[in-house]
Protein backbone atom coordinates (compact mmCIF):
# COMPACT_ATOMS: atom_id res chain seq x y z
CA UNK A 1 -74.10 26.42 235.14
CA UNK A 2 -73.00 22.68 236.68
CA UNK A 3 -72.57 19.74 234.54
CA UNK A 4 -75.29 18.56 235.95
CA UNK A 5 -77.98 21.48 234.54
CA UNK A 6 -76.23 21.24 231.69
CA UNK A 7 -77.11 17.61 230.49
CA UNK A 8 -80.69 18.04 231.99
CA UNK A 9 -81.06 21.10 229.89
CA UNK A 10 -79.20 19.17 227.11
CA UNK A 11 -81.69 16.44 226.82
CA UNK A 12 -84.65 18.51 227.22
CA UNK A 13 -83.53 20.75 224.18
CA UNK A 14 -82.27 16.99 222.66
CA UNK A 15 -86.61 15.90 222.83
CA UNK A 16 -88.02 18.90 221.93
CA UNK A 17 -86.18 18.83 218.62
CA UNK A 18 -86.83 15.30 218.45
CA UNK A 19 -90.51 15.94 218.33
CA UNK A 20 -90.01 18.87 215.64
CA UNK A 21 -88.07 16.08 213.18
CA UNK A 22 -89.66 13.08 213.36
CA UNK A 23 -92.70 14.80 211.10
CA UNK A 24 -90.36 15.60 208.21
CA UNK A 25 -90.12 13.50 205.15
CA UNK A 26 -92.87 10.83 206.38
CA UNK A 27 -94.66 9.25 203.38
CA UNK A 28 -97.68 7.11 202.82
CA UNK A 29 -96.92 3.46 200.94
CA UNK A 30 -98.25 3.70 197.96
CA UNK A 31 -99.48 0.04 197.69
CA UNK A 32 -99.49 -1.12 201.20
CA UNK A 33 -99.61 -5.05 201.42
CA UNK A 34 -102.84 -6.53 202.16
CA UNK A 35 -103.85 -6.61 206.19
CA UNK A 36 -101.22 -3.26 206.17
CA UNK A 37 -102.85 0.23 207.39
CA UNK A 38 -103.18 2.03 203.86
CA UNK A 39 -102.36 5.27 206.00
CA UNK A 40 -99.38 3.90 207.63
CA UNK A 41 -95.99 5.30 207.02
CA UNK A 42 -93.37 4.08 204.78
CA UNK A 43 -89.97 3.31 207.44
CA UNK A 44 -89.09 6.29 209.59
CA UNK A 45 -85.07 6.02 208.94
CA UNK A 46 -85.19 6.98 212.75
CA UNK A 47 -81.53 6.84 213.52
CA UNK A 48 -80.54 9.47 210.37
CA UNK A 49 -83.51 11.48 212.05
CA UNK A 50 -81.56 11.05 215.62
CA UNK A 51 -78.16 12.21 214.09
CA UNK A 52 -79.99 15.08 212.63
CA UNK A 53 -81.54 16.17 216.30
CA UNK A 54 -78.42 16.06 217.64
CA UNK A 55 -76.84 18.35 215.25
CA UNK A 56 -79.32 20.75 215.41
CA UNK A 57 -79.38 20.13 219.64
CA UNK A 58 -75.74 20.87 219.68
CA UNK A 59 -75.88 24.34 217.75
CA UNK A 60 -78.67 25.41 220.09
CA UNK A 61 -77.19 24.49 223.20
CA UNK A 62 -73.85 25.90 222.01
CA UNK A 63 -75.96 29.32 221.78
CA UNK A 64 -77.72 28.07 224.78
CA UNK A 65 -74.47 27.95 226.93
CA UNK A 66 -72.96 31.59 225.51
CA UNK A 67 -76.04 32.89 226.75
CA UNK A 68 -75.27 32.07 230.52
CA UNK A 69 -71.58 31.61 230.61
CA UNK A 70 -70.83 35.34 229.29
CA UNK A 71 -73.77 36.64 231.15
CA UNK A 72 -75.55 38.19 227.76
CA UNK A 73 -79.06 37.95 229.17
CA UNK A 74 -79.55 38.83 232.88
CA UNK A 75 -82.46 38.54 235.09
CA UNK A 76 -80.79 40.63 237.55
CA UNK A 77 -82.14 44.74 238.13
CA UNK A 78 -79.01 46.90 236.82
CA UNK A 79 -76.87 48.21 239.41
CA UNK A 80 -77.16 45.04 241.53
C-alpha cells in the first residue's frame, strides 16, 4: 500500500466514523428562545466529536494497515 491509498483510505474511514458520532449525545433545548426551532439541538461540541473520530479512525486504520502489510487476508487462490 502507497502513501497515497493510504490517506485516501484514511479519510474515507476518517467520514464514515464521522457520520456514526455526530448522533451521540445530541439533546433538545429544553426552553428554546422564542423564534428558535423547539426541535433544534442544544450545541454540537463538534471539535470534541472530531478528536473522538480520529481516535477511533486511527485504531481502525492501525488494524486496517496490519491487514495488508502482513498479508493476513488474501484475495489471491492458494498456491499462486
Amino acid at each position: 500500500m502507497g502513501i497515497v491509498s493510504g490517506i485516501v483510505v484514511f479519510l474515507i474511514i476518517w467520514w464514515l466514523v464521522l457520520f456514526m458520532v455526530l448522533p451521540f449525545g445530541v439533546r433538545r433545548e429544553e426552553a428554546p428562545e422564542p423564534g428558535h426551532d423547539p426541535g433544534a439541538p442544544k450545541p454540537l461540541r463538534i471539535g470534541r466529536k472530531m478528536l473522538i473520530t480520529t481516535g477511533i479512525t486511527c485504531v481502525l486504520f492501525a488494524g486496517y494497515w496490519a491487514v495488508v502489510h502482513f498479508d493476513l487476508i488474501t484475495l489471491r487462490p492458494p498456491g499462486s
